[in-house]
Protein backbone atom coordinates (compact mmCIF):
# COMPACT_ATOMS: atom_id res chain seq x y z
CA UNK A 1 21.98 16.30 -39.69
CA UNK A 2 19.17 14.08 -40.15
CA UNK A 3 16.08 15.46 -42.42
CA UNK A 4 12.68 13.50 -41.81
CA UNK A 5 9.80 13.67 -45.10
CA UNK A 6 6.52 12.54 -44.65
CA UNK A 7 4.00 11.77 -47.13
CA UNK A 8 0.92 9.47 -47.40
CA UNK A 9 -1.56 11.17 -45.61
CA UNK A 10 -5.43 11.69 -46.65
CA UNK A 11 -8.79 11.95 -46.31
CA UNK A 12 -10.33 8.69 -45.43
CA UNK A 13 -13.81 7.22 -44.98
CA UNK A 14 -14.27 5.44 -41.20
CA UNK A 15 -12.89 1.58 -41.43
CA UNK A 16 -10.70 3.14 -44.44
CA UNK A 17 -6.78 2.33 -44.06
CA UNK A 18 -3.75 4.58 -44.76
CA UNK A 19 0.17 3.83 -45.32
CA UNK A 20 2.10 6.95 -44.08
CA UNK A 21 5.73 7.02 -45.14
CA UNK A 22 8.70 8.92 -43.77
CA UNK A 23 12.14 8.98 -45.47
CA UNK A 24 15.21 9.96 -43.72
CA UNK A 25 18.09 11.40 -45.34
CA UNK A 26 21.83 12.96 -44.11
CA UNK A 27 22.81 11.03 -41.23
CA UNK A 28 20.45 8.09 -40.22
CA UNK A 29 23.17 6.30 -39.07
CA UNK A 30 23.15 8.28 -36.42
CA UNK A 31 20.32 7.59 -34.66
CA UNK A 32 19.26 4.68 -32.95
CA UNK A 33 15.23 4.93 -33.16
CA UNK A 34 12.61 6.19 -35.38
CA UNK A 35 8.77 6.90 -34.19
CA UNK A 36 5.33 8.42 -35.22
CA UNK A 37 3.79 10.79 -33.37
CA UNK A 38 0.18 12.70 -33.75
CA UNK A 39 -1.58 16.11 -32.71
CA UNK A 40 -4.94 16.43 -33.05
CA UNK A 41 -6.31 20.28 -33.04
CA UNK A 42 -6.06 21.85 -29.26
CA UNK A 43 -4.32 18.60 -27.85
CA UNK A 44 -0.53 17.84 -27.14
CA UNK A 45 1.27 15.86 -29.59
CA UNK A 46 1.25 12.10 -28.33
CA UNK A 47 3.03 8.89 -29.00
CA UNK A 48 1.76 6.77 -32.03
CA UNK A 49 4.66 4.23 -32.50
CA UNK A 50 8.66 3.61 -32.74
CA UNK A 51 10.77 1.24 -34.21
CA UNK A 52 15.05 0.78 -33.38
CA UNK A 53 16.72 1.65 -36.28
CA UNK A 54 20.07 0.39 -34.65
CA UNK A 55 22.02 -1.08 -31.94
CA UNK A 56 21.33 -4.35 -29.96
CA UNK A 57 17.09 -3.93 -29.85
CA UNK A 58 17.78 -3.63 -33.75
CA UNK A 59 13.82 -3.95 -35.32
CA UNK A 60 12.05 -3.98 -31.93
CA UNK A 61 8.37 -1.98 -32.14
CA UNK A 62 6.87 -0.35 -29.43
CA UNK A 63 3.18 1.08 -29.84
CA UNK A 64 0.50 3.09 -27.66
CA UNK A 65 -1.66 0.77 -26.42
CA UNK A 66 -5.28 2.64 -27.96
CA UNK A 67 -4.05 1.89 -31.43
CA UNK A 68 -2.33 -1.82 -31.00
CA UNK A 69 -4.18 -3.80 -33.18
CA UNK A 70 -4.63 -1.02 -35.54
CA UNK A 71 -1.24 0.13 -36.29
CA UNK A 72 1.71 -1.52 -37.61
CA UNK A 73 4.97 0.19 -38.01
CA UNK A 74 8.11 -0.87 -39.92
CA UNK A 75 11.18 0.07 -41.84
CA UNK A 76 13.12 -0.47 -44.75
CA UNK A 77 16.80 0.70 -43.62
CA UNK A 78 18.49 0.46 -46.94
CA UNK A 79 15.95 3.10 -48.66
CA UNK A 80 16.09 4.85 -45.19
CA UNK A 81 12.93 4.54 -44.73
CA UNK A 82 9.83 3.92 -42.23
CA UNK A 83 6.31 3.36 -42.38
CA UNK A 84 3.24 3.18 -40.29
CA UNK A 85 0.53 1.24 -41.48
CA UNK A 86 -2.88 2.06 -40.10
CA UNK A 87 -6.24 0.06 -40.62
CA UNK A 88 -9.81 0.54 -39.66
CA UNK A 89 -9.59 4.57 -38.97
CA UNK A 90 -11.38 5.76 -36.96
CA UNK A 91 -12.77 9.34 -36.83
CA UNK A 92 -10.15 9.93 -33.10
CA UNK A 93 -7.37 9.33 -35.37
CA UNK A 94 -7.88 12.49 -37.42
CA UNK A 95 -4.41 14.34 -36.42
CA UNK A 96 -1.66 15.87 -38.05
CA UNK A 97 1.50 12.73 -38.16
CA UNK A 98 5.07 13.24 -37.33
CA UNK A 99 7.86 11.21 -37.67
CA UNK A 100 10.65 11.43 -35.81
CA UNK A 101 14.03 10.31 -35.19
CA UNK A 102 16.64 10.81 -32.68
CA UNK A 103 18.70 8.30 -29.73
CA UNK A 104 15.93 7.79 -26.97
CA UNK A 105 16.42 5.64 -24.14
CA UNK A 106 14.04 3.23 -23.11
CA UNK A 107 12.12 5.77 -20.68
CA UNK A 108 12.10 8.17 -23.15
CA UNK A 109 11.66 6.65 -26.29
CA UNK A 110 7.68 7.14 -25.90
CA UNK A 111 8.10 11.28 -25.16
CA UNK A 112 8.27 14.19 -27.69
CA UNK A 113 11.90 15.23 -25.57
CA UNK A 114 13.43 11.61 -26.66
CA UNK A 115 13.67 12.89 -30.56
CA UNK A 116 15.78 15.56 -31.84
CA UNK A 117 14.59 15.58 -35.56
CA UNK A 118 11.20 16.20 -36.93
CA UNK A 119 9.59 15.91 -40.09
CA UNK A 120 6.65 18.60 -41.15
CA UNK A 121 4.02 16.38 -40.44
CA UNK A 122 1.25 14.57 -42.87
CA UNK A 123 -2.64 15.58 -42.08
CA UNK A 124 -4.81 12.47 -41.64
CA UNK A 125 -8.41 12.98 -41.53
CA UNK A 126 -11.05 10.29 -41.07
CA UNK A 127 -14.48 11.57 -41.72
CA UNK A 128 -17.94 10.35 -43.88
């Protein structure tokens, strides 16, 4: 059974950047995709960004398009880990940030249902 831990996450000026981290641990191989998710207070959790962890799409990154530009995610598979990079905040991306990780397919990969494991989530707040 996969176990997600995320860490990295702050309280950050406007234009400020952030590096949130998420280390997987008992049975990555297992899964075929990792991805970042965020729920902001009295709104649905939403799509952020995934990465393949395996297979033939092996390293291929997939983002919502609001934060392209913004957001870079990536992975380091021998520590097991993945990361989301995420410059000039802005005071919409306050949220609480999950990582995930599970086997979605393609239609799927960008819904809460595609991911069977969750971390606890890291609070991001962007405020003056």
């Amino acid at each position: 059974q996969v176990q997600l831990v995320e860490s990295g996450g702050d309280l950050v000026q406007p234009g400020g950047s952030l590096r949130l981290s998420c280390v997987a641990s008992g049975g990555a191989s297992s899964i075929n995709a990792m991805g970042w998710f965020r729920q902001a207070p009295g709104k649905e959790r939403e799509f952020v960004a995934a990465i393949r962890w395996s297979g033939g799409s092996y390293g291929n990154t997939y983002y919502e398009d609001s934060v392209k530009g913004r957001f870079s995610i990536s992975r380091d598979r021998a520590k097991g880990a993945m990361y989301l990079q995420i410059d000039n905040l802005k005071p919409e991306d306050t949220a609480v940030y999950y990582c995930a990780a599970g086997r979605p397919i393609l239609s799927t990969l960008r819904t809460v249902r595609g991911y069977t494991t969750w971390g606890q989530g890291t609070q991001v707040t962007v405020s003056s």
